[in-house]
N, C-alpha and C. Protein backbone atom coordinates (compact mmCIF):
# COMPACT_ATOMS: atom_id res chain seq x y z
N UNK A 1 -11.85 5.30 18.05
CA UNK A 1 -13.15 5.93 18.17
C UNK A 1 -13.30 6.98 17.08
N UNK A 2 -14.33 6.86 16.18
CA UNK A 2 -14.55 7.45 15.63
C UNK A 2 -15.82 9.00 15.88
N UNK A 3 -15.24 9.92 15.96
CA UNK A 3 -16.36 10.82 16.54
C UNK A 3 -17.38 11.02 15.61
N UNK A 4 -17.39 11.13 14.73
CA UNK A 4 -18.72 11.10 13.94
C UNK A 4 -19.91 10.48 13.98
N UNK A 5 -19.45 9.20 14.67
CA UNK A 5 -20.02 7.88 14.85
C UNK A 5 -20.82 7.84 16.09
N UNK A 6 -20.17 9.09 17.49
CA UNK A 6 -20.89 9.00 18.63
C UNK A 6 -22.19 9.34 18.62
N UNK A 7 -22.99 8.97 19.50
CA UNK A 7 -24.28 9.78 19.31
C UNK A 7 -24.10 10.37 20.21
N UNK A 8 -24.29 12.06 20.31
CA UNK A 8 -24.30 12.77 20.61
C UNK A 8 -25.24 12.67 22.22
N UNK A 9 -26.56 12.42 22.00
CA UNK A 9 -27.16 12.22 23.07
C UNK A 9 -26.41 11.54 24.04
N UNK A 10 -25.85 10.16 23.53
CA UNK A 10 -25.47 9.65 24.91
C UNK A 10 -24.06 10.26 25.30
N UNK A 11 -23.15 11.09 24.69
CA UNK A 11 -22.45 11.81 25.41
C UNK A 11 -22.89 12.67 26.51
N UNK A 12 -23.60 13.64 26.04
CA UNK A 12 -24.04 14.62 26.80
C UNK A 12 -24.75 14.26 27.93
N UNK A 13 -25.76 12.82 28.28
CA UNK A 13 -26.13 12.37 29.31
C UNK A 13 -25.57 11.26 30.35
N UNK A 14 -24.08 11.78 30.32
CA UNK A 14 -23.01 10.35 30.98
C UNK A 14 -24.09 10.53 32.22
N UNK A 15 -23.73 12.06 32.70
CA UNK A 15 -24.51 12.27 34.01
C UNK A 15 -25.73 11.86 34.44
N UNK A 16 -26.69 11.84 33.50
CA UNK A 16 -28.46 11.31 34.49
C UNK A 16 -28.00 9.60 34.13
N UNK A 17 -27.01 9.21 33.43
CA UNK A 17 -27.12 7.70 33.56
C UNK A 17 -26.40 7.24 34.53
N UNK A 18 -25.56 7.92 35.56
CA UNK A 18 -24.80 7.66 36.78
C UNK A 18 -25.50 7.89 37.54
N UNK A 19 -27.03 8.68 37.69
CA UNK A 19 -27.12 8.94 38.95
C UNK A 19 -26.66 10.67 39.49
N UNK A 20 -26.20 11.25 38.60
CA UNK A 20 -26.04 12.56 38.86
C UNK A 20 -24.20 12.57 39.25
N UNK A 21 -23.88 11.42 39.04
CA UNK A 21 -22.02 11.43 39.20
C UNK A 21 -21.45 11.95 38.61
N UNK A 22 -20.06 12.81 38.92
CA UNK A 22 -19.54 13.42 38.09
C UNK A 22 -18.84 12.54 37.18
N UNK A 23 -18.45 12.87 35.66
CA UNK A 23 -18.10 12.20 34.57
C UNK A 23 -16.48 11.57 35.08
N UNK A 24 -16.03 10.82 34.75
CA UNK A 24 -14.82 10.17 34.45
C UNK A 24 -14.07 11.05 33.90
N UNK A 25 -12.61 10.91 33.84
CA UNK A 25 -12.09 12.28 33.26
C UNK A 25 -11.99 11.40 31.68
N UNK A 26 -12.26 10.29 31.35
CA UNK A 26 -12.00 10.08 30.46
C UNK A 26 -13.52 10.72 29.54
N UNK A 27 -14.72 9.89 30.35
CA UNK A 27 -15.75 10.71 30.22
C UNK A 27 -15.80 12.27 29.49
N UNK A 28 -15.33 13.08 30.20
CA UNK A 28 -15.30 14.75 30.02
C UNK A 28 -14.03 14.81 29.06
N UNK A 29 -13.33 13.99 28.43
CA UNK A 29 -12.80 14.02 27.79
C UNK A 29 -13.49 13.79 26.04
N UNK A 30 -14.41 12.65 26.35
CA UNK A 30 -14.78 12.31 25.02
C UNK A 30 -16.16 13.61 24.79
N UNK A 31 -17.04 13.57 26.03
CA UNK A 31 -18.04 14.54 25.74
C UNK A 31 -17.38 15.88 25.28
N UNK A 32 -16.28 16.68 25.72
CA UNK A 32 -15.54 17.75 25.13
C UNK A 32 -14.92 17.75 23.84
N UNK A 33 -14.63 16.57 23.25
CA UNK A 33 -14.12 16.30 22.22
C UNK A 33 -15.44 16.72 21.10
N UNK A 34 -16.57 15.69 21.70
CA UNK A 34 -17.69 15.80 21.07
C UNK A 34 -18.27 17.20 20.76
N UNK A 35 -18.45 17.98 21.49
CA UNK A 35 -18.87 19.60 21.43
C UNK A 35 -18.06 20.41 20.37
N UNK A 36 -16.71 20.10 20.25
CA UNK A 36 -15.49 20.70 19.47
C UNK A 36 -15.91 20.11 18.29
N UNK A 37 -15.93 18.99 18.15
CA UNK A 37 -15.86 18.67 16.94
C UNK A 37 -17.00 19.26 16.04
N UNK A 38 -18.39 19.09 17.06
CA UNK A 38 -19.25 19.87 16.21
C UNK A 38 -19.38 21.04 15.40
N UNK A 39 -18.63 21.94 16.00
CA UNK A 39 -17.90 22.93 15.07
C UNK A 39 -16.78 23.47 14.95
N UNK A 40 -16.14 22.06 14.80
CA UNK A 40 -15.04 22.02 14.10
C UNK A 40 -15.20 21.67 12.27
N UNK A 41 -15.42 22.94 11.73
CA UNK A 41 -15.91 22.64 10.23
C UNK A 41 -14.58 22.65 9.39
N UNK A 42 -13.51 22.99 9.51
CA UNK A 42 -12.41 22.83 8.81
C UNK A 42 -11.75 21.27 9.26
N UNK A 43 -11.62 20.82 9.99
CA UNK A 43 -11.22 19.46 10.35
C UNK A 43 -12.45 18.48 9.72
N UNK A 44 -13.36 18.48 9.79
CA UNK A 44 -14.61 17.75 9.00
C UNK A 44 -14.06 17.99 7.56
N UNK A 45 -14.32 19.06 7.08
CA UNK A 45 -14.30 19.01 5.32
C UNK A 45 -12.95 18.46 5.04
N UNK A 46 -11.54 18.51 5.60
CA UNK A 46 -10.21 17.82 5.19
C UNK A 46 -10.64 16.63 5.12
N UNK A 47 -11.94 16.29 5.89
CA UNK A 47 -11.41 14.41 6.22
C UNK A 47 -11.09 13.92 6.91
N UNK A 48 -10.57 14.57 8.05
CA UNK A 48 -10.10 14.46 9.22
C UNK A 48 -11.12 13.33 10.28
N UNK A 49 -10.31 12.43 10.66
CA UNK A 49 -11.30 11.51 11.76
C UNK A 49 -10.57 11.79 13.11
N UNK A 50 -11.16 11.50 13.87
CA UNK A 50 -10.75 11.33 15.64
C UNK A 50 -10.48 10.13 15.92
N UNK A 51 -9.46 9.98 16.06
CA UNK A 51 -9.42 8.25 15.89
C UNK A 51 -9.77 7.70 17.62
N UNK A 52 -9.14 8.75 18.34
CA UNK A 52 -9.08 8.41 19.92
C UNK A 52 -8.90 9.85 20.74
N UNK A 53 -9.36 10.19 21.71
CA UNK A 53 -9.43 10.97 22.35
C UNK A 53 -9.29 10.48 24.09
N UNK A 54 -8.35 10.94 25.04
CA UNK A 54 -8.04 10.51 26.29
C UNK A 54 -8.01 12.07 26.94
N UNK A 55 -7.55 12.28 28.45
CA UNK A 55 -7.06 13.40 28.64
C UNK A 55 -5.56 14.07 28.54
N UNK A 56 -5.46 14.76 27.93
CA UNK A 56 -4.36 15.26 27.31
C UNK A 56 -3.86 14.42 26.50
N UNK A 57 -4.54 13.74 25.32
CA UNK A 57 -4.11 13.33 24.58
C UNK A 57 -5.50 13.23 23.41
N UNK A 58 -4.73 12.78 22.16
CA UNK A 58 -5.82 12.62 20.81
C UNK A 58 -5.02 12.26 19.58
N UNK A 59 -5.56 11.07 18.83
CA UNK A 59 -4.87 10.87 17.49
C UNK A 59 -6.36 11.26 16.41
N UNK A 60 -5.42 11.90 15.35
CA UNK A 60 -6.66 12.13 14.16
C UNK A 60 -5.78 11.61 13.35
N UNK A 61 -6.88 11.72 12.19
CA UNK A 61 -5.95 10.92 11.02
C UNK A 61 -6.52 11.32 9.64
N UNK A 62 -5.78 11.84 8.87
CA UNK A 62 -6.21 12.63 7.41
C UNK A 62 -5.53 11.56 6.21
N UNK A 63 -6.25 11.77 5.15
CA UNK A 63 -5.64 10.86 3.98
C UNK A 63 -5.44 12.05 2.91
N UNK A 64 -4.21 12.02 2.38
CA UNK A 64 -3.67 13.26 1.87
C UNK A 64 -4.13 13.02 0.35
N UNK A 65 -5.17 14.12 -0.08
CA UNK A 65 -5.94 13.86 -1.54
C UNK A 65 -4.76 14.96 -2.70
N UNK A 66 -5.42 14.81 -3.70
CA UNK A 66 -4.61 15.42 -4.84
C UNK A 66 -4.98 16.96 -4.24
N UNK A 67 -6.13 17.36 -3.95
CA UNK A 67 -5.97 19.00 -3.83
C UNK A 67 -4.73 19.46 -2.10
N UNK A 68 -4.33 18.44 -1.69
CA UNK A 68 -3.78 18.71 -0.40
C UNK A 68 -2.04 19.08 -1.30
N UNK A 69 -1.55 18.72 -2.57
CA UNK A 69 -0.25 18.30 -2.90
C UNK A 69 0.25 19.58 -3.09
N UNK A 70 1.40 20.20 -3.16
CA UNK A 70 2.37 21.09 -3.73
C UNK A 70 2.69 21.16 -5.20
N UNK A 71 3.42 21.98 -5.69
CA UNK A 71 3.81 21.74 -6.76
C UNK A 71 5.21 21.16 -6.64
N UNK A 72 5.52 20.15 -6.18
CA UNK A 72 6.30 19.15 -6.27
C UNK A 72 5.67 17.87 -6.69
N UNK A 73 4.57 17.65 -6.26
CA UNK A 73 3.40 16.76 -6.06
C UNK A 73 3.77 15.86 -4.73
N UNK A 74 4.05 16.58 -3.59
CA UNK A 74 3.89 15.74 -2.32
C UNK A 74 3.10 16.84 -1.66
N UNK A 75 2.36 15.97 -0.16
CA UNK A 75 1.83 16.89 0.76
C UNK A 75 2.08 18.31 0.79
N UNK A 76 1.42 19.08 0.56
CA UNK A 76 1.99 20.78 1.27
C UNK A 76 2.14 20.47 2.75
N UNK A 77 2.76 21.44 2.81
CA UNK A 77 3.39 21.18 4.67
C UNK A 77 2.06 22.03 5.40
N UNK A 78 1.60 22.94 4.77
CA UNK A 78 0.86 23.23 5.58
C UNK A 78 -0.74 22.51 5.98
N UNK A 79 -1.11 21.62 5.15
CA UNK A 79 -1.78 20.54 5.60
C UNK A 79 -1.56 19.59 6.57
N UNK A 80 -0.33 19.46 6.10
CA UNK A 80 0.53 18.38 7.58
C UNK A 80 0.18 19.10 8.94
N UNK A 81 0.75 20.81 9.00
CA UNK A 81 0.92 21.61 9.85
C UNK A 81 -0.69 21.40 10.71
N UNK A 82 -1.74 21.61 9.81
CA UNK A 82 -3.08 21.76 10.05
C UNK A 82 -3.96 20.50 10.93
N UNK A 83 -3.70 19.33 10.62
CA UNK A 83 -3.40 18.20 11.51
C UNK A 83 -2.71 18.10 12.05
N UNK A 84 -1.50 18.39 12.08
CA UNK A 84 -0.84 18.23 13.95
C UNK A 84 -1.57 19.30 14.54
N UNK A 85 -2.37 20.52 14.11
CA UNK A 85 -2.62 21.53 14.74
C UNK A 85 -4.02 20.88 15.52
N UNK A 86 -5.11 20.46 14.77
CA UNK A 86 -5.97 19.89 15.04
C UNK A 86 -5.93 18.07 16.35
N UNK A 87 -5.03 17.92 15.97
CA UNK A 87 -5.02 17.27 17.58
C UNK A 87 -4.44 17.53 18.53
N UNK A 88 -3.33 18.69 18.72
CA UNK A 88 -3.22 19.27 19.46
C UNK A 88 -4.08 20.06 19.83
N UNK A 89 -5.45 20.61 19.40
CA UNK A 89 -6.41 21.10 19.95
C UNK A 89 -7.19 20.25 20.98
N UNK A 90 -7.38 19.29 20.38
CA UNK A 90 -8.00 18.21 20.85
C UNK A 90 -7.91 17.60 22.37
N UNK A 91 -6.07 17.25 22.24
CA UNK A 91 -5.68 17.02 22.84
C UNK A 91 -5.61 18.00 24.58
N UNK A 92 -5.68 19.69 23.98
CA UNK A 92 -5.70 20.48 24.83
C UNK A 92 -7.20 21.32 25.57
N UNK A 93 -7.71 20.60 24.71
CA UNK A 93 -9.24 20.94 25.54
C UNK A 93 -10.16 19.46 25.80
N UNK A 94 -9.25 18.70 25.74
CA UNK A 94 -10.07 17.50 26.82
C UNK A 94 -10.11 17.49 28.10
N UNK A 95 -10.02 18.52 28.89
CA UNK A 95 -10.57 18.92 30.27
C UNK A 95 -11.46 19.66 30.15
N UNK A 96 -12.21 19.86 29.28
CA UNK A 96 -13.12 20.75 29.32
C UNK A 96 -13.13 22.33 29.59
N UNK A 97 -12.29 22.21 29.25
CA UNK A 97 -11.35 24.42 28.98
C UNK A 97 -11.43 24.70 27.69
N UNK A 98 -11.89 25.59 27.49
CA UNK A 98 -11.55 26.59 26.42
C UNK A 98 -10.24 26.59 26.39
N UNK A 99 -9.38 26.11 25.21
CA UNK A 99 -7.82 26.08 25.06
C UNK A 99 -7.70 26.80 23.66
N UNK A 100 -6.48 27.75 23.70
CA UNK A 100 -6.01 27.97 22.08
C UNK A 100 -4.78 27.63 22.33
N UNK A 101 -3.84 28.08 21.10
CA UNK A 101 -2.57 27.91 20.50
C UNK A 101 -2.02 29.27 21.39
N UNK A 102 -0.95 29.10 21.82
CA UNK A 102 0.19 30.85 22.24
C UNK A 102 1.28 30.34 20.54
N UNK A 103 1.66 29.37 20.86
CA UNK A 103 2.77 29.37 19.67
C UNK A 103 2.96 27.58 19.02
N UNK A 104 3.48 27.60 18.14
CA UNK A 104 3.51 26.43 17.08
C UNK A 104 4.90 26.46 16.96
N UNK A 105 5.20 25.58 16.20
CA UNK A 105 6.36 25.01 15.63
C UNK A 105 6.43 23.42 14.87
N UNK A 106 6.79 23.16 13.67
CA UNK A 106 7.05 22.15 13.48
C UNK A 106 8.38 21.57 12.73
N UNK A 107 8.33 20.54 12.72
CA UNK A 107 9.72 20.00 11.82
C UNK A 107 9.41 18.57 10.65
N UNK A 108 9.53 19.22 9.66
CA UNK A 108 9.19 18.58 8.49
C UNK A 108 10.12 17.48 8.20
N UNK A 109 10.10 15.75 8.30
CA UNK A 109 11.43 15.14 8.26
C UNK A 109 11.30 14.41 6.88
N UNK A 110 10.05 13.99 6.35
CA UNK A 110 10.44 13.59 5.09
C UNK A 110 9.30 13.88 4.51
N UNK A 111 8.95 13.78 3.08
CA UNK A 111 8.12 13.99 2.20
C UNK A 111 6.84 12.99 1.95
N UNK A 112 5.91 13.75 2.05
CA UNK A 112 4.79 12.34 2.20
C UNK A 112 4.02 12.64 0.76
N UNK A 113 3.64 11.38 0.42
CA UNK A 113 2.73 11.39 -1.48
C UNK A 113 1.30 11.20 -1.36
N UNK A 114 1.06 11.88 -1.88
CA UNK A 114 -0.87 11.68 -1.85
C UNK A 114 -1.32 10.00 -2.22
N UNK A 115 -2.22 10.10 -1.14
CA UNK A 115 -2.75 8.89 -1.15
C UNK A 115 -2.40 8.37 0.40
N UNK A 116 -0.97 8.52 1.00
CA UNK A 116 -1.14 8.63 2.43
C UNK A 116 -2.21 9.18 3.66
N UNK A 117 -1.84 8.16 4.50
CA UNK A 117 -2.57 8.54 5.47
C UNK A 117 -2.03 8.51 6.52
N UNK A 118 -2.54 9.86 7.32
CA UNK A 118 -1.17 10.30 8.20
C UNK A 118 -1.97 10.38 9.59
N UNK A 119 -1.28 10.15 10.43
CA UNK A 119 -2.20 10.18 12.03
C UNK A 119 -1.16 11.29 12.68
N UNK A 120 -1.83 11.69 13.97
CA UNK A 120 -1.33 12.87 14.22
C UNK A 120 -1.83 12.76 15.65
N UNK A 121 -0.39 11.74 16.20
CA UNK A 121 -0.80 11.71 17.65
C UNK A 121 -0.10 12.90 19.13
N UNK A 122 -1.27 13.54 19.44
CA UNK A 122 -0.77 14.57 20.43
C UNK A 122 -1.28 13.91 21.64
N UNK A 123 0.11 14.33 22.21
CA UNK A 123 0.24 14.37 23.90
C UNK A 123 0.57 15.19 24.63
N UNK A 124 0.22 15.47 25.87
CA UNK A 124 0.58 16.64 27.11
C UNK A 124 1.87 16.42 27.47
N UNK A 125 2.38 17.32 27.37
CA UNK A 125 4.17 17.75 27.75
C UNK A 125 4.13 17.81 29.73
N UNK A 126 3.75 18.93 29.26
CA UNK A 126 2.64 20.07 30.73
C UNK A 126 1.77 21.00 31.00
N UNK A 127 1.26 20.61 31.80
CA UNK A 127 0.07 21.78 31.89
C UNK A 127 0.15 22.30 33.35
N UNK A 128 0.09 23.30 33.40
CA UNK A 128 0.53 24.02 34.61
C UNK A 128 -0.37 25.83 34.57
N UNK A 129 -1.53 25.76 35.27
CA UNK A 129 -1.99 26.50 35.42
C UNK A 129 -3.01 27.24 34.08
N UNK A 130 -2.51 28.48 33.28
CA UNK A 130 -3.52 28.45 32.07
C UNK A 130 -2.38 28.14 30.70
N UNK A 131 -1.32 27.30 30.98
CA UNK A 131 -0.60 27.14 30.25
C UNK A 131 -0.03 25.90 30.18
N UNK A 132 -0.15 24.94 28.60
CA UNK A 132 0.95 23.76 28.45
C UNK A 132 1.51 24.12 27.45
N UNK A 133 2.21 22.41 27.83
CA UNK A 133 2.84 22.07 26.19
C UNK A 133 2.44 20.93 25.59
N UNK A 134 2.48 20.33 24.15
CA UNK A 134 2.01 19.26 23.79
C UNK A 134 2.88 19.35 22.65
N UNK A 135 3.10 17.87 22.48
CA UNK A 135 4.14 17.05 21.41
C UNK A 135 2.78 16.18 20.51
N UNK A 136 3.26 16.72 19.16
CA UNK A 136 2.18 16.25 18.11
C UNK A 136 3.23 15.59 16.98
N UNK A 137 3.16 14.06 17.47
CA UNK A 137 4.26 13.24 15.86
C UNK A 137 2.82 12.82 14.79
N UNK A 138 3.56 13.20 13.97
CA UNK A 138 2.84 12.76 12.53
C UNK A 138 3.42 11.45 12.14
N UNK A 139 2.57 10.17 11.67
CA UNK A 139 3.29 9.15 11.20
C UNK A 139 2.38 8.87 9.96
N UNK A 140 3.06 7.75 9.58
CA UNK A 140 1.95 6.76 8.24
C UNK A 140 1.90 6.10 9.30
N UNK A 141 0.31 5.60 8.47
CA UNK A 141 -0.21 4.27 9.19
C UNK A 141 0.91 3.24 9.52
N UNK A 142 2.00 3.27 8.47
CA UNK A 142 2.97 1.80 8.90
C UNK A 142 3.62 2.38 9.83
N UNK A 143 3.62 3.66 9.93
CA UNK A 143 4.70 4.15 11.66
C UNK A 143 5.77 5.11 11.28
N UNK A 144 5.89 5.14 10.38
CA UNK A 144 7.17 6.04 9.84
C UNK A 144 7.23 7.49 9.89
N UNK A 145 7.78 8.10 10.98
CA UNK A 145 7.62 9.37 11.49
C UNK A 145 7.67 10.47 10.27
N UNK A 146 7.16 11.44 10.05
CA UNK A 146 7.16 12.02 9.27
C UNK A 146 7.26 14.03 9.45
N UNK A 147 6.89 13.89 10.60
CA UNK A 147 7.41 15.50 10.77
C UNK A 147 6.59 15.38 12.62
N UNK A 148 7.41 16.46 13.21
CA UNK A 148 7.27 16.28 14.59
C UNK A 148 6.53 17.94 14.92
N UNK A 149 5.12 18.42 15.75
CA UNK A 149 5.17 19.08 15.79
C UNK A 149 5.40 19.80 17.71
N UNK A 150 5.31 20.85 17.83
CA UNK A 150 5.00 21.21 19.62
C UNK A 150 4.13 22.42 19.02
N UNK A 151 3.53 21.94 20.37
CA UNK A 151 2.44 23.26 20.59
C UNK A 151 2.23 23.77 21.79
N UNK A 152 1.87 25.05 22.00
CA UNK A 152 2.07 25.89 23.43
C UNK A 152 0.27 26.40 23.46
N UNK A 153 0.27 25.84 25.15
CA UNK A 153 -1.62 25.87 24.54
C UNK A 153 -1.61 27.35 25.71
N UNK A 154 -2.90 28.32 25.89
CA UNK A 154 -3.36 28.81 26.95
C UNK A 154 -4.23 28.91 26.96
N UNK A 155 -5.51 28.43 28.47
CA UNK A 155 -6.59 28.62 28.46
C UNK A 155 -7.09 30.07 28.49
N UNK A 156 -8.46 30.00 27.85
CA UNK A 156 -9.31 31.29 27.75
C UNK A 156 -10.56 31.05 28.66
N UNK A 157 -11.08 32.00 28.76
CA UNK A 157 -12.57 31.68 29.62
C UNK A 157 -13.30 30.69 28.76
N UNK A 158 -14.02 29.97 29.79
CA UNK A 158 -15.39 29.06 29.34
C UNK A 158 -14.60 27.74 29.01
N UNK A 159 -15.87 27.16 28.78
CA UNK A 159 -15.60 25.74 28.91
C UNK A 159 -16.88 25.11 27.48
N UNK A 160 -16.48 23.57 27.13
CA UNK A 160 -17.15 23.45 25.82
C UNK A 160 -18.54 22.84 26.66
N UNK A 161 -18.80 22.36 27.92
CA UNK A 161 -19.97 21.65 28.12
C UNK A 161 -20.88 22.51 29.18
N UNK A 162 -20.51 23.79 29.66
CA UNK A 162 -21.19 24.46 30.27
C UNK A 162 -20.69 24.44 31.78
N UNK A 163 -20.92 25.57 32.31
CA UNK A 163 -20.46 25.10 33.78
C UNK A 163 -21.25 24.42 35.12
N UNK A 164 -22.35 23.32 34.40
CA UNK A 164 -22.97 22.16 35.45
C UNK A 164 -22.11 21.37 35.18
């Protein structure tokens, strides 16, 4: 799924097309995704796509250009860092919570060359009250793991779709 691609309208009206039912959690998953992304302006200008969005989970996927490289000429890590960061967001406010970061960490395992394209699939560890965890692997498209990240989420007040 590409989020760019949703129309917006019919996210936001899962509800008058049920009948006034509450959304699916997969539902309130994609409409929350949808709201984030809208201003999500640093994940847009990288390039960044949504490839899939579930609850507690999300793959994006960036293609690493010449201004992303080091002076080695591979990926900077902190681009890498910035996409696992970005679906671990994703991943942590598909319940419809206001989620941030408490703490990061990653592990860099091999060197990736521009022109790659790297997906950055996050999943829920645990979530337990205003606090998880989530596991964010970076691969190439052919699968080849490339740096592993975790992320420690905690909710804040509010929510991305309002509280109806």
């Amino acid at each position: 799924m590409q989020i760019s691609s949703l129309l917006w309208e019919e996210i936001f009206h899962v509800q008058s097309r049920k009948g006034g039912a509450a959304m699916t959690p997969q539902e309130l998953a994609e409409a929350a995704a949808a709201a984030m992304w809208n201003d999500d302006s640093a994940s847009q200008r990288l390039g960044m796509a949504l490839e899939r969005i579930a609850p507690g989970e999300a793959v994006l996927s960036m293609t690493i250009t010449d201004q992303m490289t080091n002076g080695h000429g591979m990926c900077h890590g902190g681009y890498m860092f910035l996409l696992a960061d970005s679906a671990f967001a994703f991943a942590c406010n598909s319940y419809n919570q206001r989620v941030v970061a408490q703490h990061c960490s990653i592990s860099y395992l091999i060197p990736v060359a521009r022109g790659t394209r790297l997906m950055a699939h996050a999943r829920e560890i645990s979530r337990r009250g205003r606090s998880g965890i989530y596991d964010v692997r970076l691969s190439t498209e052919a699968g080849e793991v490339v740096a592993e990240f975790r992320g420690h989420s905690r909710v804040i007040p509010g929510t991305h779709l309002g509280e109806g």
